[in-house]
C-alpha atoms as a PDB file:
ATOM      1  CA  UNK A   1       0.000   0.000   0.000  1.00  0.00           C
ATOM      2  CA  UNK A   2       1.268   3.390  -1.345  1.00  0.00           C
ATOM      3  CA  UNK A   3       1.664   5.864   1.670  1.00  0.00           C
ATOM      4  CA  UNK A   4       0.145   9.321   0.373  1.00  0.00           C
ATOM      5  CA  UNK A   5       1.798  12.558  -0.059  1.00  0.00           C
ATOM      6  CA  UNK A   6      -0.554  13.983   2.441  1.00  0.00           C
ATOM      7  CA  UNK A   7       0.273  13.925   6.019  1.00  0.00           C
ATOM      8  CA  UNK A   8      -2.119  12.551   8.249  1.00  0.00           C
ATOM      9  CA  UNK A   9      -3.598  14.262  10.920  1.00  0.00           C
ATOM     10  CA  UNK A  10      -4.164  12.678  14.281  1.00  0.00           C
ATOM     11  CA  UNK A  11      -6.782  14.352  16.889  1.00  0.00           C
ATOM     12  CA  UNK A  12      -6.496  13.545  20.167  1.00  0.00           C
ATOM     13  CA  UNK A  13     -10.778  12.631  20.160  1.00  0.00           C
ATOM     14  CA  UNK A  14     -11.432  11.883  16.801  1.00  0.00           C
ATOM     15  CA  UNK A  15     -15.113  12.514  15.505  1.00  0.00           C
ATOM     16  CA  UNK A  16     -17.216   9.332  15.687  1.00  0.00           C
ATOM     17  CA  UNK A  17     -19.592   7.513  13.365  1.00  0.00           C
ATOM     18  CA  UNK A  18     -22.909  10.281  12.879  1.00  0.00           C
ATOM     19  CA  UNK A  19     -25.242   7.264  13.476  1.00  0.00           C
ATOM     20  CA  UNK A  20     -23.418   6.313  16.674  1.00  0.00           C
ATOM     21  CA  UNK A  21     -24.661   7.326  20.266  1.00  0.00           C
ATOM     22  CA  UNK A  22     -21.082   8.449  20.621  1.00  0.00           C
ATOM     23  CA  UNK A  23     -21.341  11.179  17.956  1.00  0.00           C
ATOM     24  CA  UNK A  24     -24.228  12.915  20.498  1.00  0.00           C
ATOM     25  CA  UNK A  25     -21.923  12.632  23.407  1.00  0.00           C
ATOM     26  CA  UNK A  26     -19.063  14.447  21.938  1.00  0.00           C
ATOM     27  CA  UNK A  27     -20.851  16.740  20.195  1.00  0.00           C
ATOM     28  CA  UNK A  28     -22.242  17.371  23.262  1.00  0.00           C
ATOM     29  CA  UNK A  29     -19.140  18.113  25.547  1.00  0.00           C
ATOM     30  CA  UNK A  30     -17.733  20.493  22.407  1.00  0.00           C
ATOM     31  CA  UNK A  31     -18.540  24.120  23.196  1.00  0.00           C
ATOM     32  CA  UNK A  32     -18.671  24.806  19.744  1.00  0.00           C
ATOM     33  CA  UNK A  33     -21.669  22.846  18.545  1.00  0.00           C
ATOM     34  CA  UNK A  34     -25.263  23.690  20.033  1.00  0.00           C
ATOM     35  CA  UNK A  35     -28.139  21.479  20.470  1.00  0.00           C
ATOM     36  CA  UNK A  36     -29.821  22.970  17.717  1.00  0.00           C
ATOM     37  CA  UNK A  37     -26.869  21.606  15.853  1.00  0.00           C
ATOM     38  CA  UNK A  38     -27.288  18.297  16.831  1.00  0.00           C
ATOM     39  CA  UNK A  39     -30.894  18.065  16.664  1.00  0.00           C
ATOM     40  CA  UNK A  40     -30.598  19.205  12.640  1.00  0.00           C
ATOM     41  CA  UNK A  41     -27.904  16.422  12.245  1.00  0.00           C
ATOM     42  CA  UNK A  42     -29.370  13.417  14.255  1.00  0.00           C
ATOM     43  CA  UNK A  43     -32.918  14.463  15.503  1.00  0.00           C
ATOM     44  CA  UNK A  44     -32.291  14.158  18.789  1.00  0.00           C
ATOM     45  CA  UNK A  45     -33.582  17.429  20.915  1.00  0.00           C
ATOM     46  CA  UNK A  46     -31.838  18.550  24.014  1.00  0.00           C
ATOM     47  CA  UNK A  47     -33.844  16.393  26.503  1.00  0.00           C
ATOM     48  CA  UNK A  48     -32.659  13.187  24.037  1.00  0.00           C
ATOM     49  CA  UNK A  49     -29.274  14.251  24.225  1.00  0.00           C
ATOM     50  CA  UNK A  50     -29.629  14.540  28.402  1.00  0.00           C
ATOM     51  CA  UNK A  51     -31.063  11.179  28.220  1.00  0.00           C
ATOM     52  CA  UNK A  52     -27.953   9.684  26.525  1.00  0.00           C
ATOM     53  CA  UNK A  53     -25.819  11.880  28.301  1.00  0.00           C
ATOM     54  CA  UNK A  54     -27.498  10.378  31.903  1.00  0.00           C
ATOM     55  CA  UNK A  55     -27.523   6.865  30.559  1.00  0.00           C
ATOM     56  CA  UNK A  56     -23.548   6.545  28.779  1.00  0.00           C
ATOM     57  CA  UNK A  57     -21.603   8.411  31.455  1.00  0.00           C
ATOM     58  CA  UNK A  58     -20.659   7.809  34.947  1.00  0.00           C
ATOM     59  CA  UNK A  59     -22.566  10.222  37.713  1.00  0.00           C
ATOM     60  CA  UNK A  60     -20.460  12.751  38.393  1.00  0.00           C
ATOM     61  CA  UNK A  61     -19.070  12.984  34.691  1.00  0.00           C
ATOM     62  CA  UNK A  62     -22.621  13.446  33.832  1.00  0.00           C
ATOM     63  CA  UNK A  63     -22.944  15.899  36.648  1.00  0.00           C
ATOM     64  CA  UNK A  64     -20.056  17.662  35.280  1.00  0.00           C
ATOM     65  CA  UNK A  65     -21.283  17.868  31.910  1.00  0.00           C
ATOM     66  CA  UNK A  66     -24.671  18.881  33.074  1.00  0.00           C
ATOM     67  CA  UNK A  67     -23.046  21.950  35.385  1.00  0.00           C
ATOM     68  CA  UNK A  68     -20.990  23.033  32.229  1.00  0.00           C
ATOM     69  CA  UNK A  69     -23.544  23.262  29.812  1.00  0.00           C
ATOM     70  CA  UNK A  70     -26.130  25.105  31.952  1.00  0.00           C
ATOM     71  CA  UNK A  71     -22.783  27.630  32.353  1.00  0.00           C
ATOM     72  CA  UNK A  72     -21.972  28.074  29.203  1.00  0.00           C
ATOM     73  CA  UNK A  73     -24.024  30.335  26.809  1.00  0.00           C
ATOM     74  CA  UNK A  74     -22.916  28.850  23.335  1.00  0.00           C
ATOM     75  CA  UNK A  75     -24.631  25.690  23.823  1.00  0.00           C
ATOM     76  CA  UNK A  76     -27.788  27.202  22.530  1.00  0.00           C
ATOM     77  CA  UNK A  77     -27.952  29.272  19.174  1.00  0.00           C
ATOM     78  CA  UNK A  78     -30.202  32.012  20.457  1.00  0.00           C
ATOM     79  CA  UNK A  79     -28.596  32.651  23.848  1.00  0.00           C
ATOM     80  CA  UNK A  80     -24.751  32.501  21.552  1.00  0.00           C
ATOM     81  CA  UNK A  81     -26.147  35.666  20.177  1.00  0.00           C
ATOM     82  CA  UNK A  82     -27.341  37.570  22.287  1.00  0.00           C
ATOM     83  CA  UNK A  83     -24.088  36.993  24.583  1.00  0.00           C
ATOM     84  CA  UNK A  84     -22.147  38.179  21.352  1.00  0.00           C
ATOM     85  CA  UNK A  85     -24.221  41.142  20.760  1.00  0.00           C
ATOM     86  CA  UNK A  86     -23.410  42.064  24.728  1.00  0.00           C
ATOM     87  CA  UNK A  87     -20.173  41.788  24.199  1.00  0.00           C
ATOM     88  CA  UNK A  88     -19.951  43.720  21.110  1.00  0.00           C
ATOM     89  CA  UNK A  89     -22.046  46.808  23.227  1.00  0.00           C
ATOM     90  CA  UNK A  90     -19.414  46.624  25.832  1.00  0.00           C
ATOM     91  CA  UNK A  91     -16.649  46.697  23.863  1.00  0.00           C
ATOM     92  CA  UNK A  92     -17.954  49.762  21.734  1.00  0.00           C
ATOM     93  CA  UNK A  93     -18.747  50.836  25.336  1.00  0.00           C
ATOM     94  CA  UNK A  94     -14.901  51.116  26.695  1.00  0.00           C
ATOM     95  CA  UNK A  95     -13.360  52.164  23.258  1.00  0.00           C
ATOM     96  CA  UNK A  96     -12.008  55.822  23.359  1.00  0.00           C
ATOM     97  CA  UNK A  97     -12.613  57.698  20.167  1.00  0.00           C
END
């Protein structure tokens, strides 16, 4: 077998198979992809994903999980932009002119 000319790229967590259960779980602990997100790609809403979440990890993984996404304002679409449009206003805010 012919090695290409391309290197290969190795990621630490690799992106698993869409139709996978795994796919939801680590779509769900990256920051970058909302529920909305996941519910267009699999149809699972964000009580599913909880659901699998509850059921594939250990308690206080899921607890973790849980904790960080109720924290963090990116994991849904709408709240993402209004956090970005706040942060644009204070910016604009502070700047001297």
């Amino acid at each position: 077998m012919k090695k290409s000319k391309v290197p290969e790229t190795r990621v630490k967590n690799p992106e698993p198979n869409l139709k996978s259960p795994d796919w939801v779980i680590w779509a769900a602990w990256a920051d970058r992809i909302t529920f909305e997100e996941i519910k267009k790609k699999t149809g699972n809403s964000e009580s599913d994903v909880i659901r699998i979440m509850r059921r594939n990890l250990k308690t206080k993984s899921f607890k973790l999980w849980r904790e960080r996404a109720k924290r963090k304002s990116i994991k849904h679409r709408k709240k993402f932009i209004l956090e970005r449009k706040n942060l644009r206003k204070k910016v604009n805010k502070n700047q001297f002119i």
